[in-house]
C-alpha atoms as a PDB file:
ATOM      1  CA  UNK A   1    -247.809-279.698 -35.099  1.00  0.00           C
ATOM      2  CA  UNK A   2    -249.454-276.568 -35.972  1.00  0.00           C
ATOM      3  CA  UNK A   3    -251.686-274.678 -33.530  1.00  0.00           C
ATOM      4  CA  UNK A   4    -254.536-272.983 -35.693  1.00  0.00           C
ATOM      5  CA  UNK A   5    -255.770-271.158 -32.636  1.00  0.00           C
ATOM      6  CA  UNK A   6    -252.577-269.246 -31.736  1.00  0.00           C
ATOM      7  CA  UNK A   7    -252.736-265.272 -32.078  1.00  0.00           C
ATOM      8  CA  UNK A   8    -252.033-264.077 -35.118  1.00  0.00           C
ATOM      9  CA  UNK A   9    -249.685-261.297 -35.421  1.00  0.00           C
ATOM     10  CA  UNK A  10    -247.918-259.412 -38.511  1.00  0.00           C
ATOM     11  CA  UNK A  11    -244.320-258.057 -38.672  1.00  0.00           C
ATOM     12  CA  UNK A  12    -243.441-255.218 -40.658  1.00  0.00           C
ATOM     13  CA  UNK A  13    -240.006-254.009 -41.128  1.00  0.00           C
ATOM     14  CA  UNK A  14    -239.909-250.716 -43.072  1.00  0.00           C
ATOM     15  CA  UNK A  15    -238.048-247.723 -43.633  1.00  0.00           C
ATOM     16  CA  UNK A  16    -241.250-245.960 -45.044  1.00  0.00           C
ATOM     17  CA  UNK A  17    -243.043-245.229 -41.589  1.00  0.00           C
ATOM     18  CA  UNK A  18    -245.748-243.018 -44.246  1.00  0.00           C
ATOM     19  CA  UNK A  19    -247.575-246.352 -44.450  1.00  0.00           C
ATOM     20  CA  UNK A  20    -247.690-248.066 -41.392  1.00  0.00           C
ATOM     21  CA  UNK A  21    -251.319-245.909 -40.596  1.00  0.00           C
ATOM     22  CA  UNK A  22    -252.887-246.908 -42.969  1.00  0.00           C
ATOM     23  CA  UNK A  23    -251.904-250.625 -42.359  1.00  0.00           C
ATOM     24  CA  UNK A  24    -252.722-250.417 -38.942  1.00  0.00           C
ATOM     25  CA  UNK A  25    -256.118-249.246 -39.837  1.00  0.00           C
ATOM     26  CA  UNK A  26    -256.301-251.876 -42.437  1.00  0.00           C
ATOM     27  CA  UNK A  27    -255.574-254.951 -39.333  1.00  0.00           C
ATOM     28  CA  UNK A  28    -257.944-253.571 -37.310  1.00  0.00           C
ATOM     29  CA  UNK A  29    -260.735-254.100 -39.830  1.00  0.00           C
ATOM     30  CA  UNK A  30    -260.154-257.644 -40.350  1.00  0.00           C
ATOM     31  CA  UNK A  31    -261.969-259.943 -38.354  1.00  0.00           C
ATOM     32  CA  UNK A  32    -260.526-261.132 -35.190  1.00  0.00           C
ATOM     33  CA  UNK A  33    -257.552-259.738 -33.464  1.00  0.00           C
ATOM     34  CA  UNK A  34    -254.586-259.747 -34.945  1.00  0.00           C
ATOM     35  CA  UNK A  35    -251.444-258.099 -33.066  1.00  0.00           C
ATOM     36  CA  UNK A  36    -249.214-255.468 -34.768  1.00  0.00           C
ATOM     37  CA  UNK A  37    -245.430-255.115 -34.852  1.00  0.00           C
ATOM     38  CA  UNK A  38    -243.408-253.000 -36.453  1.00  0.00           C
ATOM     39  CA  UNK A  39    -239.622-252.473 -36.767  1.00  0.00           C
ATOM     40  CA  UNK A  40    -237.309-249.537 -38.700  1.00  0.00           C
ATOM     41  CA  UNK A  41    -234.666-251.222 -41.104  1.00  0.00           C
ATOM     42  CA  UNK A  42    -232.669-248.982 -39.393  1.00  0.00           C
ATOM     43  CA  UNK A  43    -233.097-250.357 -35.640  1.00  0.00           C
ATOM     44  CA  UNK A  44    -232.475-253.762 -37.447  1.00  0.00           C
ATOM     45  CA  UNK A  45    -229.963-255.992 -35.498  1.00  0.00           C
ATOM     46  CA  UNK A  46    -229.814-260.047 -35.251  1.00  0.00           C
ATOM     47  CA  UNK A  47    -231.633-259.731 -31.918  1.00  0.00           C
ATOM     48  CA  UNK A  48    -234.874-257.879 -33.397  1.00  0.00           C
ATOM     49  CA  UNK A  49    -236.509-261.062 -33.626  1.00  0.00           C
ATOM     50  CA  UNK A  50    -236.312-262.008 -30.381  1.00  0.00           C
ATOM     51  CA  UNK A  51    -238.780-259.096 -29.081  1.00  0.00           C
ATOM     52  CA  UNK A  52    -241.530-260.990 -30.628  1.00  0.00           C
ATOM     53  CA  UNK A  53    -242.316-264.391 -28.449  1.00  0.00           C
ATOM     54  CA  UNK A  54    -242.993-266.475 -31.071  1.00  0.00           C
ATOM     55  CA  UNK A  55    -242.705-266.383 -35.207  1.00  0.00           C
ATOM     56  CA  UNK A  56    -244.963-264.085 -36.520  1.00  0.00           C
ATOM     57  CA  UNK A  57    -247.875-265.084 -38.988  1.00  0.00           C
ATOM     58  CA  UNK A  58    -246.683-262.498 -41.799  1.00  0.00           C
ATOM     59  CA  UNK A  59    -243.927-260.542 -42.424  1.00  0.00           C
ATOM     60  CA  UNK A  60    -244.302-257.434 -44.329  1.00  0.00           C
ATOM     61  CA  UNK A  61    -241.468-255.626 -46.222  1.00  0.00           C
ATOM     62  CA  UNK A  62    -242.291-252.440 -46.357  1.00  0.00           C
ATOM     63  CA  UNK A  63    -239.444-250.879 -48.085  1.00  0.00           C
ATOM     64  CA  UNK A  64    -237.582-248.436 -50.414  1.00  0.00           C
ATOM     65  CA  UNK A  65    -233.988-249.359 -51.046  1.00  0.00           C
ATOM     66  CA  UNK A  66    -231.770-250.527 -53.627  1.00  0.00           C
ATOM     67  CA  UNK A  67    -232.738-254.398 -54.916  1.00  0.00           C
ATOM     68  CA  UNK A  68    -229.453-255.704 -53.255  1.00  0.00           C
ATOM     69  CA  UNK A  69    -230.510-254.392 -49.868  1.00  0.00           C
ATOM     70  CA  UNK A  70    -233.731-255.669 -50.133  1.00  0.00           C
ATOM     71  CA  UNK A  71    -232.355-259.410 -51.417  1.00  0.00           C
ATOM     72  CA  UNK A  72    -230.166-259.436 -48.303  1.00  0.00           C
ATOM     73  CA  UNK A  73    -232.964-258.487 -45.666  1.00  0.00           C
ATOM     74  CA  UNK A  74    -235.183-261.262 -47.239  1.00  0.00           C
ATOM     75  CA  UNK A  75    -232.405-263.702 -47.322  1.00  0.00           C
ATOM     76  CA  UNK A  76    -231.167-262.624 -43.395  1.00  0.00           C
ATOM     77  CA  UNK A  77    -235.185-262.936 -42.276  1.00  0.00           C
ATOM     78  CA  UNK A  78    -235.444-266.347 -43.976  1.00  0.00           C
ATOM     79  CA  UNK A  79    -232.086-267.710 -41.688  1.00  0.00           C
ATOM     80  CA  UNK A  80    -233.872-267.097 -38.547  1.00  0.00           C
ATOM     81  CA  UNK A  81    -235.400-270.030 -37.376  1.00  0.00           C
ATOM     82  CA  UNK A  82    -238.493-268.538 -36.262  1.00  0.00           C
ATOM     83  CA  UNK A  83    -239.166-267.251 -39.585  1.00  0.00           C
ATOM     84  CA  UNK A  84    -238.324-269.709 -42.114  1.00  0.00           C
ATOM     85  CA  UNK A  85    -241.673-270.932 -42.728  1.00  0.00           C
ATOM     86  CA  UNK A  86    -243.619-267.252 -41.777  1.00  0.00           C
ATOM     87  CA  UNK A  87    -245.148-265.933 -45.157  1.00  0.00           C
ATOM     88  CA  UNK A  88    -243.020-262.830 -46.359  1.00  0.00           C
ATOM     89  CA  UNK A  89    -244.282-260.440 -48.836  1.00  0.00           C
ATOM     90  CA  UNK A  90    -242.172-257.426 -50.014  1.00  0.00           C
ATOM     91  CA  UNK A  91    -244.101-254.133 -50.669  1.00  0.00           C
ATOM     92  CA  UNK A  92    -241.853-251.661 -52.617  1.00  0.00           C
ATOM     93  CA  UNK A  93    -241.304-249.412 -55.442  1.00  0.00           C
ATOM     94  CA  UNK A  94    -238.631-251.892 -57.219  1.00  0.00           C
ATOM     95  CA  UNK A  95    -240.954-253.911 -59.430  1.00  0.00           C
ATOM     96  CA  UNK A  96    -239.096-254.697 -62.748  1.00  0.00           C
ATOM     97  CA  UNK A  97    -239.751-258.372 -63.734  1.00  0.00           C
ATOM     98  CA  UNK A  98    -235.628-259.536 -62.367  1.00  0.00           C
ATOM     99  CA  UNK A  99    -236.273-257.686 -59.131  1.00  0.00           C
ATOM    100  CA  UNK A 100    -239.899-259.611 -58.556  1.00  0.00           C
ATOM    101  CA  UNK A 101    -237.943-263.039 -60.128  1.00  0.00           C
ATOM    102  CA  UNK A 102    -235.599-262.717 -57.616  1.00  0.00           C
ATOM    103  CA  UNK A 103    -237.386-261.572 -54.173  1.00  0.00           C
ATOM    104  CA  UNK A 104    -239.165-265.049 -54.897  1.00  0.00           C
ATOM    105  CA  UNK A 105    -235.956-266.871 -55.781  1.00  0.00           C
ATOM    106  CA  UNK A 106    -234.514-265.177 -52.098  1.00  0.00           C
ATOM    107  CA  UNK A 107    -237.595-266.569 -50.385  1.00  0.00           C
ATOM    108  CA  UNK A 108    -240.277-263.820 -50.634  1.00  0.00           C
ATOM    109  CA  UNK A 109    -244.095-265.362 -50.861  1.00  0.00           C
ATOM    110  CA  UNK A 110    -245.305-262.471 -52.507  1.00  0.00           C
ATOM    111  CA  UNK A 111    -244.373-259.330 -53.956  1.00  0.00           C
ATOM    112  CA  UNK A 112    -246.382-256.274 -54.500  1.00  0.00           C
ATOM    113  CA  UNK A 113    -245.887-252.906 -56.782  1.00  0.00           C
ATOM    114  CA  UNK A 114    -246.523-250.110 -54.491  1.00  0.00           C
ATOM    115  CA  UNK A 115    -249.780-247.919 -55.747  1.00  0.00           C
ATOM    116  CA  UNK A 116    -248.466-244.300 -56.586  1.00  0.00           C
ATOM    117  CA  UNK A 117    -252.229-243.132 -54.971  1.00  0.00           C
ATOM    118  CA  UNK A 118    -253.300-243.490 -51.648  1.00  0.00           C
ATOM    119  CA  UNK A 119    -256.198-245.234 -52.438  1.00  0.00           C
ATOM    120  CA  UNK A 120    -255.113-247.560 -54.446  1.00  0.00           C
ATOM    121  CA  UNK A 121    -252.401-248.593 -51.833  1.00  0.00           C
ATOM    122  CA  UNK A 122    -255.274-249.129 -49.471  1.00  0.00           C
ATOM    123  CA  UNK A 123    -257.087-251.541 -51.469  1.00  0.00           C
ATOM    124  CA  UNK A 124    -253.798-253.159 -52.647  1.00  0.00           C
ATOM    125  CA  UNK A 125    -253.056-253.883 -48.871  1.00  0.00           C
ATOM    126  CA  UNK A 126    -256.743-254.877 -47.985  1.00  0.00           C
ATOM    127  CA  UNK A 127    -256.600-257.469 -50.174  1.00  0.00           C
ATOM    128  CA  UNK A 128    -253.426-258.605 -48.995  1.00  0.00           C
ATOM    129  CA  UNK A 129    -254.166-259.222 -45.640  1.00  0.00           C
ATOM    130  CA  UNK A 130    -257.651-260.818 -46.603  1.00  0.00           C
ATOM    131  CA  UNK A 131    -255.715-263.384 -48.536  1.00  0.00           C
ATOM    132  CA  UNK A 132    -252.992-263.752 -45.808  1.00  0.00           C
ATOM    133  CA  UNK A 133    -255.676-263.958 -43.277  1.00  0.00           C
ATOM    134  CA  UNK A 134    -259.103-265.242 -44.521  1.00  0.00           C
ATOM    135  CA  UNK A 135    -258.170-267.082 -47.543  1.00  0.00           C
ATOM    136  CA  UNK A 136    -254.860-269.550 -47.019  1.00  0.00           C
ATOM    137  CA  UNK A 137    -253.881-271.469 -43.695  1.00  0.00           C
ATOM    138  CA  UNK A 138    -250.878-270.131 -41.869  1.00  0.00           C
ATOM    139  CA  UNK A 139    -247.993-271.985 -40.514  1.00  0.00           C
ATOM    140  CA  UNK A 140    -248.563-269.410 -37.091  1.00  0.00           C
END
């Protein structure tokens, strides 16, 4: 069964920490309180997961590497069992029409081109999260 009123919380996992502000500021804008977690690619072992208590309610990819890299971290994230059904958008520079074709095909719910300006980057997230969060139900 799914518990509607559970605490909603949002995983990124990065390797372009330039962001993460502005995200953070983004969350704590929407209505209601939504926790915040963040992890370096980098710091990235099979045990990561296990820090947070429960699946999260979104999973960000906030990253710039090489397509193949990127295929593998959405296909790793969508073997954990806690994440399986946890939306999972991928925010990067790699936005050829393959690349998008396949971060769906590996499991991705979303993919988004990341804005060259800062402004448009913020209103590119804000309406991601008010979809993720005011417009469709979550699984968490």
């Amino acid at each position: 069964m799914i518990r509607m009123d559970r605490q909603k919380t949002i995983l990124t996992i990065e390797n372009q920490p330039q962001n993460l502000p502005l995200l953070k500021e983004i969350v704590q804008q929407l209505p209601g309180a939504i926790e915040f977690h963040s992890l370096n690619v980098k710091e990235l072992n099979h045990d990561n997961f296990l820090t947070i208590p429960y699946a999260p309610s979104l999973i960000i990819l906030n990253l710039n590497l090489a397509e193949e890299e990127i295929l593998a971290l959405i296909k790793r994230i969508k073997q954990e069992s806690n994440c399986q059904i946890v939306p999972l958008v991928v925010l990067t520079s790699h936005c050829s029409p393959d690349e998008v074709k396949n971060y769906y095909y590996y499991g991705a719910s979303g993919a988004l081109c990341q804005p060259v300006s800062q402004s448009d980057l913020s209103t590119t997230l804000e309406l991601m999260l008010e979809y993720w969060f005011k417009v469709v139900v979550l699984p968490y």
